[in-house]
Protein backbone atom coordinates (compact mmCIF):
# COMPACT_ATOMS: atom_id res chain seq x y z
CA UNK A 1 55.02 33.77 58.82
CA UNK A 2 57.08 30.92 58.48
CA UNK A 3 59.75 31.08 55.42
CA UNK A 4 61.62 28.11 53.90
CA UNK A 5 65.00 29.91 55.20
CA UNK A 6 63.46 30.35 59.07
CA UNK A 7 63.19 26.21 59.21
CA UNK A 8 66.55 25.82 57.27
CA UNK A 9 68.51 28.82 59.68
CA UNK A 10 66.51 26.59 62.98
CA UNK A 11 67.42 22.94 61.86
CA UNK A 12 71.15 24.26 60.97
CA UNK A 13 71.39 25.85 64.68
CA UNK A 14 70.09 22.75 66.09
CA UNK A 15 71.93 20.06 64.30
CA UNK A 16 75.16 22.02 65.31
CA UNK A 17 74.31 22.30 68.57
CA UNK A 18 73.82 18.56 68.69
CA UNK A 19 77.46 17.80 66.85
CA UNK A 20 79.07 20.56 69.59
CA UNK A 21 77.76 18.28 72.62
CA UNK A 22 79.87 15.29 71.02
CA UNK A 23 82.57 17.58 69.58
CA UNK A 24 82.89 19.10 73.40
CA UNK A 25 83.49 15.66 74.90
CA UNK A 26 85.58 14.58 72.43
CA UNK A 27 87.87 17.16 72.42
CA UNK A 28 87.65 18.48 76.03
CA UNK A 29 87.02 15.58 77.89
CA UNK A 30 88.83 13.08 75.36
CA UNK A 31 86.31 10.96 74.24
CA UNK A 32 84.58 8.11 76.59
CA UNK A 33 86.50 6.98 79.64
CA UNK A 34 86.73 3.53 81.13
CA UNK A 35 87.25 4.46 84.46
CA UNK A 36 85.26 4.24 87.34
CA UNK A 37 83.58 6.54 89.65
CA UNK A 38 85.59 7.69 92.76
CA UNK A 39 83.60 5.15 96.20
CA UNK A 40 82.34 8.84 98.01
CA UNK A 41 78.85 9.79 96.53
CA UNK A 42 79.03 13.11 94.28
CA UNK A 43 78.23 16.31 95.94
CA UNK A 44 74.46 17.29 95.73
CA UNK A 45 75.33 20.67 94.33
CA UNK A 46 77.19 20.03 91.20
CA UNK A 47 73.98 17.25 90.33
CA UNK A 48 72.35 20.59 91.08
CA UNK A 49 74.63 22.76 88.63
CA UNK A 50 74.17 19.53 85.73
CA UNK A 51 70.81 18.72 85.96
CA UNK A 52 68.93 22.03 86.89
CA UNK A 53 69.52 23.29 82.98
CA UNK A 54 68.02 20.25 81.72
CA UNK A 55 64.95 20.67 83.63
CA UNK A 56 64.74 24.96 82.28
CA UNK A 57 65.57 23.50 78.87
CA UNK A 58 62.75 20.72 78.98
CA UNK A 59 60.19 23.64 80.68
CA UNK A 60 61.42 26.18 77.70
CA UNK A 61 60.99 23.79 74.91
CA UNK A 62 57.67 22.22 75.96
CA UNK A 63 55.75 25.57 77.85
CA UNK A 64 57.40 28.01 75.65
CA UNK A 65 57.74 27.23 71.94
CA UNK A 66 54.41 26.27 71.73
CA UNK A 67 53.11 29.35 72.90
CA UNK A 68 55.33 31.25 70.17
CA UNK A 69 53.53 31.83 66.82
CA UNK A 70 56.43 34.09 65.41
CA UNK A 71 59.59 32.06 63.76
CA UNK A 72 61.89 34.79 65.01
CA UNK A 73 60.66 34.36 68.74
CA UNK A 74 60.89 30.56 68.20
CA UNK A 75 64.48 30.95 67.24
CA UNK A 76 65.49 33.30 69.98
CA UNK A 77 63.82 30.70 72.55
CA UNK A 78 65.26 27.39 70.74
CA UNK A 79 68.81 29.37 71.28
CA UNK A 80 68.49 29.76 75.14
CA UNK A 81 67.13 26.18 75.55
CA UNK A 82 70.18 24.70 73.78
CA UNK A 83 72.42 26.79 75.27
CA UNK A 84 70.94 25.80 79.00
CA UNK A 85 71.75 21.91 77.15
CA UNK A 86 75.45 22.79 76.16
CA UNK A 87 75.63 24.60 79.93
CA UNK A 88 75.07 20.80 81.05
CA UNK A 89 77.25 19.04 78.53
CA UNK A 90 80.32 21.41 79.91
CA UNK A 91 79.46 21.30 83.45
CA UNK A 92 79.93 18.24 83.41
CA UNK A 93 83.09 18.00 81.71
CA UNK A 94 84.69 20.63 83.67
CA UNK A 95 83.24 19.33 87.24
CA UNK A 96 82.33 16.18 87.05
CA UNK A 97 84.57 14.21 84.30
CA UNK A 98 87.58 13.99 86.47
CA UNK A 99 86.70 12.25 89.82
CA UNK A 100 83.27 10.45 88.19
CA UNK A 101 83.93 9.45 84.50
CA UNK A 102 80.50 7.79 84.47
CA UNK A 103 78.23 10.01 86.27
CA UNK A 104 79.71 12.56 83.36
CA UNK A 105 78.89 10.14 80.69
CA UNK A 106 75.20 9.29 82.09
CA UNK A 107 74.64 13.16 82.47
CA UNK A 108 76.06 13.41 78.69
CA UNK A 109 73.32 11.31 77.79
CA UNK A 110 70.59 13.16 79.41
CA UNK A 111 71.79 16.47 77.94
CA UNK A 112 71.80 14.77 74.28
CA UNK A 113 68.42 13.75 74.63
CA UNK A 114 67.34 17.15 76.05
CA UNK A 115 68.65 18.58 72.52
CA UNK A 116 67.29 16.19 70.34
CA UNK A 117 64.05 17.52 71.83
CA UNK A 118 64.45 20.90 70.35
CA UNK A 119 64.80 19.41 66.90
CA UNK A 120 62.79 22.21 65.28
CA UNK A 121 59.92 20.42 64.00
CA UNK A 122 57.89 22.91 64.95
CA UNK A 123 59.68 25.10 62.14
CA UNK A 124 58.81 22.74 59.63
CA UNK A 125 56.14 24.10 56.97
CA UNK A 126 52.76 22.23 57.87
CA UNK A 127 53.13 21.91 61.63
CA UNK A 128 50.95 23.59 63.12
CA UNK A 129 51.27 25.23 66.54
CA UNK A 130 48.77 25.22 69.47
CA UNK A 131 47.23 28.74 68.84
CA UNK A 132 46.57 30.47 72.63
């Protein structure tokens, strides 16, 4: 059953998480750069090593949190999908940030968006789940 606390515990989690992917560029990256790409194309592998945990965190958050009835199982699943985000947000910083400042910003974006979709609305009292 879904307490007060459960939604509270999610929406803290989530809204940190959200801060950390800003915080993380911020700090590690330092802030937005004005540069522009390097002229040779990016290799296919680190798109690969960005973009892949998008795609598990968009699979986890739409196939697998509605199929969770219990709040604890929804937390433990909301966790792993924002963690596959942050993955993205700092694989980019570390590989990608130096050499293609806007590629890192662009993927930056993406990731964002992939956490705002975990905003735990599903923890809030009233929604109500696809039962299966």
């Amino acid at each position: 059953m879904l307490t007060k606390q459960h939604a509270i515990v999610m929406w803290i989690i989530w809204f940190a998480q959200l801060q950390a992917a800003f915080m993380f560029q911020f700090f590690l990256a330092d802030g937005f750069s004005k540069e522009s790409n390097l002229a040779t194309p990016m290799a296919g592998w680190i798109w690969l090593l960005c973009i892949a945990p998008l795609v598990l965190a968009t699979g986890i958050r739409w196939l697998g949190i509605p199929k969770m009835a219990e709040p604890n199982k929804q937390l433990v699943i909301m966790i792993i999908g924002l963690a596959l985000c942050e993955t993205s947000v700092l694989s980019s910083i570390f590989l990608v940030a130096r050499d293609y400042p806007q590629y890192q910003i662009g993927i930056l974006m993406v990731a964002v968006v992939s956490i705002i979709q975990f905003a735990p609305s599903y923890a809030t009292p009233g929604y109500k789940l696809e039962e299966r």
